[in-house]
C-alpha atoms as a PDB file:
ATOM      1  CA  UNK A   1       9.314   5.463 -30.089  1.00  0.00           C
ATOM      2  CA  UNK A   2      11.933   5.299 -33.239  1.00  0.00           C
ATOM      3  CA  UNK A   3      14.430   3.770 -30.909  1.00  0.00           C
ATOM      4  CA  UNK A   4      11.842   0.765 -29.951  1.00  0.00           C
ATOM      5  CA  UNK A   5      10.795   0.792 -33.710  1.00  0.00           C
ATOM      6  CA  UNK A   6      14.184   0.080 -34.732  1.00  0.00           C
ATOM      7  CA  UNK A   7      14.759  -2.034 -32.069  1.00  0.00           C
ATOM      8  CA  UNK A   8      11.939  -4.520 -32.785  1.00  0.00           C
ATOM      9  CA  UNK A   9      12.347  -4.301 -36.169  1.00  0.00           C
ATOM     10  CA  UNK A  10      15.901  -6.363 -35.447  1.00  0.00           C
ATOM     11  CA  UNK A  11      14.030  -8.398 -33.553  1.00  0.00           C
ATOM     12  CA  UNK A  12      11.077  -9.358 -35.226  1.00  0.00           C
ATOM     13  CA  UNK A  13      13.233  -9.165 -39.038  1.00  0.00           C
ATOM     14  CA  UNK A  14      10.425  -7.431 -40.090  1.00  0.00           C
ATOM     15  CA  UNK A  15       8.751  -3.591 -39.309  1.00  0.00           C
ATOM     16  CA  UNK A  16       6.643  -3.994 -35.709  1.00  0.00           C
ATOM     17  CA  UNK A  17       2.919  -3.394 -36.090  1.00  0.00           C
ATOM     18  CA  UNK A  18       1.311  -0.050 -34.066  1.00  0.00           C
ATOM     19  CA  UNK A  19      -0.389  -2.736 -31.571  1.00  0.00           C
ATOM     20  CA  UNK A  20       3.268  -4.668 -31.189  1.00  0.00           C
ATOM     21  CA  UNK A  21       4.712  -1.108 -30.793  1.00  0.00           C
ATOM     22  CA  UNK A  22       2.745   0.081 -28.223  1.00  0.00           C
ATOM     23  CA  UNK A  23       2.650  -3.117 -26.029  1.00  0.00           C
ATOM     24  CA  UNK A  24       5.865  -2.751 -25.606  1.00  0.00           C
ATOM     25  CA  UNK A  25       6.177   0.694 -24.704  1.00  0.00           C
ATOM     26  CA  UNK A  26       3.764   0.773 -22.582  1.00  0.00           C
ATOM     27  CA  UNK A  27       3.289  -2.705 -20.843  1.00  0.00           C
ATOM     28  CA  UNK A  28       5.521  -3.631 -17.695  1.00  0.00           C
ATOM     29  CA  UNK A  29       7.436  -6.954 -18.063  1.00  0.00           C
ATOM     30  CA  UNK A  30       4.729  -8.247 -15.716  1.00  0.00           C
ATOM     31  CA  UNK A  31       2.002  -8.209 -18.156  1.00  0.00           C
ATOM     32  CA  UNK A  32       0.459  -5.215 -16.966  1.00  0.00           C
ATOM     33  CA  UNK A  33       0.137  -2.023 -18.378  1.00  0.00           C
ATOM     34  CA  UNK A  34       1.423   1.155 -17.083  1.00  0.00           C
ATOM     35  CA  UNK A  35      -1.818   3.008 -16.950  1.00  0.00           C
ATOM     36  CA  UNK A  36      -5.319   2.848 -17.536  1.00  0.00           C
ATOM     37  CA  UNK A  37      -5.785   4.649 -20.498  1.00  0.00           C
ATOM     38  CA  UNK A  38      -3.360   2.040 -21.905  1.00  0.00           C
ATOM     39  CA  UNK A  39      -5.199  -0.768 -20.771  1.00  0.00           C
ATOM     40  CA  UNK A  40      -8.537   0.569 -22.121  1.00  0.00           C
ATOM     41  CA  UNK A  41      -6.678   1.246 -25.636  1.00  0.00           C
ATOM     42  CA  UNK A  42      -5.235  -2.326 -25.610  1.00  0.00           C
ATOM     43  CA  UNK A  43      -9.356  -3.871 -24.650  1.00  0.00           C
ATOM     44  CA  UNK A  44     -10.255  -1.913 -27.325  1.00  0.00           C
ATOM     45  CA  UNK A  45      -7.268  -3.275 -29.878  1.00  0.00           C
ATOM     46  CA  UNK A  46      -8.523  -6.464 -28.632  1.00  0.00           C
ATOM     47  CA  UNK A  47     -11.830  -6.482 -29.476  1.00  0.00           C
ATOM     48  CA  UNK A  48     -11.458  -4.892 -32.976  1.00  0.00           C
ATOM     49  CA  UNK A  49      -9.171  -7.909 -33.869  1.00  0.00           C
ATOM     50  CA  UNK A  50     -11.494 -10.136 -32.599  1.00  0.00           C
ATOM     51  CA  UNK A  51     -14.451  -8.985 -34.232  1.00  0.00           C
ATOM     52  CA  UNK A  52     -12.276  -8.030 -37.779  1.00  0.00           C
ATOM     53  CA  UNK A  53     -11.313 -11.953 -38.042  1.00  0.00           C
ATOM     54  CA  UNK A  54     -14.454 -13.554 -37.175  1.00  0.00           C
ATOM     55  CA  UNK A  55     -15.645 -15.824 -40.410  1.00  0.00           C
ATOM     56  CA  UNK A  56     -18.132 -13.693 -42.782  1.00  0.00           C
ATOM     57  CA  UNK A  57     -22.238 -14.109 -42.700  1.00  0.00           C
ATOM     58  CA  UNK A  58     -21.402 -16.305 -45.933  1.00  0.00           C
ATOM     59  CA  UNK A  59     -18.707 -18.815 -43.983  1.00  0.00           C
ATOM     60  CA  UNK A  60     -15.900 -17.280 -46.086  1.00  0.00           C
ATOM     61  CA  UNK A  61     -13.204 -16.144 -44.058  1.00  0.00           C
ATOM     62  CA  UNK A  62     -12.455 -12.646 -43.311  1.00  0.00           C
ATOM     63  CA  UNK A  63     -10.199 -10.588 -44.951  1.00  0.00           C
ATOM     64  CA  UNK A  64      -6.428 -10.195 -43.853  1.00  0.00           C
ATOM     65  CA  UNK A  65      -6.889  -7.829 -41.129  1.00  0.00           C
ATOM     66  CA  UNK A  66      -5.061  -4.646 -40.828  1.00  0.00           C
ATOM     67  CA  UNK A  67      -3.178  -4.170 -37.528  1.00  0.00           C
ATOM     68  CA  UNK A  68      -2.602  -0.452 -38.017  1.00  0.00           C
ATOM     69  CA  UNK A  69      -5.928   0.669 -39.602  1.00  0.00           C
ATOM     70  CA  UNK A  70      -7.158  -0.774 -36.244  1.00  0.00           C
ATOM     71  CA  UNK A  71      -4.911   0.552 -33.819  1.00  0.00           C
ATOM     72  CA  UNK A  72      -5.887   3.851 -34.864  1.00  0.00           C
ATOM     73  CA  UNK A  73      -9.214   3.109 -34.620  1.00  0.00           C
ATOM     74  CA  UNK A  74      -8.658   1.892 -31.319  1.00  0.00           C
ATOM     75  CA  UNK A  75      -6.332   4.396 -29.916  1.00  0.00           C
ATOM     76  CA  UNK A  76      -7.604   7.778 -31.481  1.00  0.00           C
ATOM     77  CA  UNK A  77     -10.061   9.566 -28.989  1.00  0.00           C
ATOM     78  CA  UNK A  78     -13.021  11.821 -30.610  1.00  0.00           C
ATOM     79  CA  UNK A  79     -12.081  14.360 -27.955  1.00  0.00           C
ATOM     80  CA  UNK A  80      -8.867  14.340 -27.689  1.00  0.00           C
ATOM     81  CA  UNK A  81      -8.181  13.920 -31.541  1.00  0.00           C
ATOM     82  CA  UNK A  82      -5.170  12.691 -31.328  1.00  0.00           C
ATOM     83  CA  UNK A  83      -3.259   8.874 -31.678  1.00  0.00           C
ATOM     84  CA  UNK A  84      -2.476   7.597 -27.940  1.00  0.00           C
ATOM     85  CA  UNK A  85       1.382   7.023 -27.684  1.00  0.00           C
ATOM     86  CA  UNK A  86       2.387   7.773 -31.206  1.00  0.00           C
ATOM     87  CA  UNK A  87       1.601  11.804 -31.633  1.00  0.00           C
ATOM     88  CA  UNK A  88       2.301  13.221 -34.612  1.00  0.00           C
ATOM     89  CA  UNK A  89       5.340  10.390 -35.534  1.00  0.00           C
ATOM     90  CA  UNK A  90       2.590   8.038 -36.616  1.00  0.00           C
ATOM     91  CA  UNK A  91       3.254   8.993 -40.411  1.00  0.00           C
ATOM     92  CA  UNK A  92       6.561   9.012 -39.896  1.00  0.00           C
ATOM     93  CA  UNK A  93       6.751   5.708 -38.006  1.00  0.00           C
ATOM     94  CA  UNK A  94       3.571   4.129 -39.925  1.00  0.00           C
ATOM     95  CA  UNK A  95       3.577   5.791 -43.567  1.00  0.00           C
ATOM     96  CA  UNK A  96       1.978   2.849 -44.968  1.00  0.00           C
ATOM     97  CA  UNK A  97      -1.044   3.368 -42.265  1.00  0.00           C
ATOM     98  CA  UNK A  98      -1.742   6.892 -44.652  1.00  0.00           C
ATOM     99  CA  UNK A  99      -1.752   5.103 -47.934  1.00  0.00           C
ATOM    100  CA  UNK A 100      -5.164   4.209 -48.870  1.00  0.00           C
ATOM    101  CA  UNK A 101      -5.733   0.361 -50.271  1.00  0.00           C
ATOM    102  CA  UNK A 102      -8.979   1.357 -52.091  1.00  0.00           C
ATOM    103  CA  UNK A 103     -11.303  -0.526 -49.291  1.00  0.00           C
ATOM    104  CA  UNK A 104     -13.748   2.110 -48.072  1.00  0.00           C
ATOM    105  CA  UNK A 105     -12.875   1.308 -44.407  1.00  0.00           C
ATOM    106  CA  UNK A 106      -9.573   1.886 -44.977  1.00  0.00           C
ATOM    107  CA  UNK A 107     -10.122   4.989 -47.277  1.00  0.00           C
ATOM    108  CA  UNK A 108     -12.097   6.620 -44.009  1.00  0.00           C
ATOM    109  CA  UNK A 109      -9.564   5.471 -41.974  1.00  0.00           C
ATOM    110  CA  UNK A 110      -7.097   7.224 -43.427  1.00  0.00           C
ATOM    111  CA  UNK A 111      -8.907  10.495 -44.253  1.00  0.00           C
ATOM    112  CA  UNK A 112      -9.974  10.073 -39.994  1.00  0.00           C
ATOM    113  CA  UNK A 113      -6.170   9.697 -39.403  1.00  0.00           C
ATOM    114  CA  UNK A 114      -5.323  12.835 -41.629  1.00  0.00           C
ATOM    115  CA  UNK A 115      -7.751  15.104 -40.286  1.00  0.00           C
ATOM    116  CA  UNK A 116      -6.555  14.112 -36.443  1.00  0.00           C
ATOM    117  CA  UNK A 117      -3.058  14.620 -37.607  1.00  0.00           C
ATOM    118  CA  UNK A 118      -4.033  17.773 -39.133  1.00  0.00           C
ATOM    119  CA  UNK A 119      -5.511  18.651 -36.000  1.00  0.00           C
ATOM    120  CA  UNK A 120      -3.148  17.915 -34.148  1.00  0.00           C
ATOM    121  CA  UNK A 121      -0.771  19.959 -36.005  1.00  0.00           C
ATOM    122  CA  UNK A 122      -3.006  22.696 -35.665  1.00  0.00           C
ATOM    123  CA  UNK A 123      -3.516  22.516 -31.802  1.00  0.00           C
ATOM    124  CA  UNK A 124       0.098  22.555 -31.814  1.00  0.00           C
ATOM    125  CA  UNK A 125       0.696  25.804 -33.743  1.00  0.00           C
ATOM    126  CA  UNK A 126      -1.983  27.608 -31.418  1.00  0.00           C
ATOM    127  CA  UNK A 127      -0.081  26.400 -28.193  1.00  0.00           C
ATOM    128  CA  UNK A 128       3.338  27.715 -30.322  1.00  0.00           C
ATOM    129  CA  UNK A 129       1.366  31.100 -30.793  1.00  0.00           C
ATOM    130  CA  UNK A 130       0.400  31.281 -27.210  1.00  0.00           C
ATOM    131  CA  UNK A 131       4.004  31.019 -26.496  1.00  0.00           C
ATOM    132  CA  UNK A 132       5.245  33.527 -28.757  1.00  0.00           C
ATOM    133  CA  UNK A 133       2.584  35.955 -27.163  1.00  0.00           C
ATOM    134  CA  UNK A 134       3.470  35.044 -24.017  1.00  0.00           C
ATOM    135  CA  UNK A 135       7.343  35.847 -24.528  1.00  0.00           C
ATOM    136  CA  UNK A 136       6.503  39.102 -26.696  1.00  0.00           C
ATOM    137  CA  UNK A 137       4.650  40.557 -23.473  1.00  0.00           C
ATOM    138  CA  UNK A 138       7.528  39.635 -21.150  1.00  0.00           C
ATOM    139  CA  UNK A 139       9.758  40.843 -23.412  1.00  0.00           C
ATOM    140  CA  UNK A 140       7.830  44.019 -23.561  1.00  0.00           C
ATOM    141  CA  UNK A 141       8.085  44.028 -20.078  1.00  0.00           C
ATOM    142  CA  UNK A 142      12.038  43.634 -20.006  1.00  0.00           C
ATOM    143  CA  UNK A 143      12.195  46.382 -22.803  1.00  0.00           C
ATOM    144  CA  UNK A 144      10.330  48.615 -20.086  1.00  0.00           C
ATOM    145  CA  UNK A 145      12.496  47.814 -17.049  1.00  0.00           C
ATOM    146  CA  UNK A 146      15.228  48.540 -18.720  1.00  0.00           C
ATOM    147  CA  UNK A 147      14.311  51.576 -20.081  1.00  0.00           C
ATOM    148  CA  UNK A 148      13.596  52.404 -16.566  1.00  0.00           C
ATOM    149  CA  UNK A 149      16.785  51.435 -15.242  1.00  0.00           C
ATOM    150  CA  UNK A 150      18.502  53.748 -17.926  1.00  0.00           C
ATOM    151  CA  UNK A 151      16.393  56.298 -16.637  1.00  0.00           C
ATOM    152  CA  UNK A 152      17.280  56.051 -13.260  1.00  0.00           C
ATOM    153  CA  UNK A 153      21.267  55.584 -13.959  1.00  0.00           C
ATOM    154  CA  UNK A 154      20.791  59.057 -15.684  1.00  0.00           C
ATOM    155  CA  UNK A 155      19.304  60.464 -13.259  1.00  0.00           C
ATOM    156  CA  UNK A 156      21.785  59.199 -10.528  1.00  0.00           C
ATOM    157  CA  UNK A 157      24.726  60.146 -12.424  1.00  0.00           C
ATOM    158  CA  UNK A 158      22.972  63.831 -13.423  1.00  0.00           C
ATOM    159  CA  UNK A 159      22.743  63.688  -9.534  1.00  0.00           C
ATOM    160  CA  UNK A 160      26.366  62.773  -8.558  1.00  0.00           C
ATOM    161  CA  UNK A 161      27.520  65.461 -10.999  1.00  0.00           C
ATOM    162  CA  UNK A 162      25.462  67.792  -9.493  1.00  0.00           C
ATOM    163  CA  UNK A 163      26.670  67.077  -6.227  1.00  0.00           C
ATOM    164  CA  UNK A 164      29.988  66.920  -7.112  1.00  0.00           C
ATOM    165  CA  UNK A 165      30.486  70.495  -8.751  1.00  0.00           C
ATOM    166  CA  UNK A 166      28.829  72.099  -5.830  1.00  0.00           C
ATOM    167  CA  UNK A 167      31.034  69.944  -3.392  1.00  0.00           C
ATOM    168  CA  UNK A 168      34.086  70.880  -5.600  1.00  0.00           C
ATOM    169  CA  UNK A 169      32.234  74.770  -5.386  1.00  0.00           C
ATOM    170  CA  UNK A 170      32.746  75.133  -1.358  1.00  0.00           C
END
């Protein structure tokens, strides 16, 4: 993801939006997308940018519309609780997607963000745990084979030196 970042930041002379981002990492130079989970994130992206820049009740036009604040929207799954595609790099990749602008939409947005970040990071550390667990017991395990194996090497030399004085006895 930073290499593409980087790369269409060169590009583009200017930092790639979330929605730019992740059209090109995960759309086929055919137009298509590589999956459907991709495709329903991008319909989504779609029709949040749609409906965030159609003209006001009053006529007015809406207000500048904020790529990021709706990729998130668009990409972060209640279940899953995580950002499709960007992980836990989106606040190092989008930092000013955390920063709150003082609009209550963004303001939940960001809070939303932080808490499936910080859930994220928390799944995370219980799959690390599980791990660690995991290679404890085996290495429990190991500790216990060897500790056989000793066992047995004793006992086989304690029985070639027992054999061995009463062969050296006849």
């Amino acid at each position: 993801m930073v290499e593409h970042s980087l790369k269409m930041t060169e590009e583009l002379q200017r930092r790639p939006n979330s929605w730019e981002l992740f059209k090109k990492v995960r759309m086929k130079k055919d137009g298509t997308f590589l999956d459907v989970k991709s495709k329903q994130v991008n319909d989504r992206m779609e029709g949040f940018v749609s409906s965030a820049s159609q003209p006001l009740d009053d006529g007015s036009q809406p207000p500048q519309v904020d790529i990021d604040t709706l990729y998130f929207e668009a990409a972060c799954g209640e279940k899953k609780r995580h950002v499709y595609d960007l992980g836990s790099q989106a606040t190092s990749i989008y930092p000013s997607s955390y920063q709150s602008t003082g609009s209550s939409h963004s303001s939940a947005s960001t809070a939303r963000v932080r808490e499936i970040v910080q859930q994220e990071l928390a799944d995370k550390k219980a799959e690390m745990d599980r791990a660690i667990a995991e290679l404890a017991t085996e290495m429990e395990s190991f500790h216990e084979m060897q500790e056989q194996i000793r066992r047995f090497m004793e006992h086989m030399q304690s029985s070639q030196q027992f054999n061995g004085s009463r062969s050296s006895a006849f």
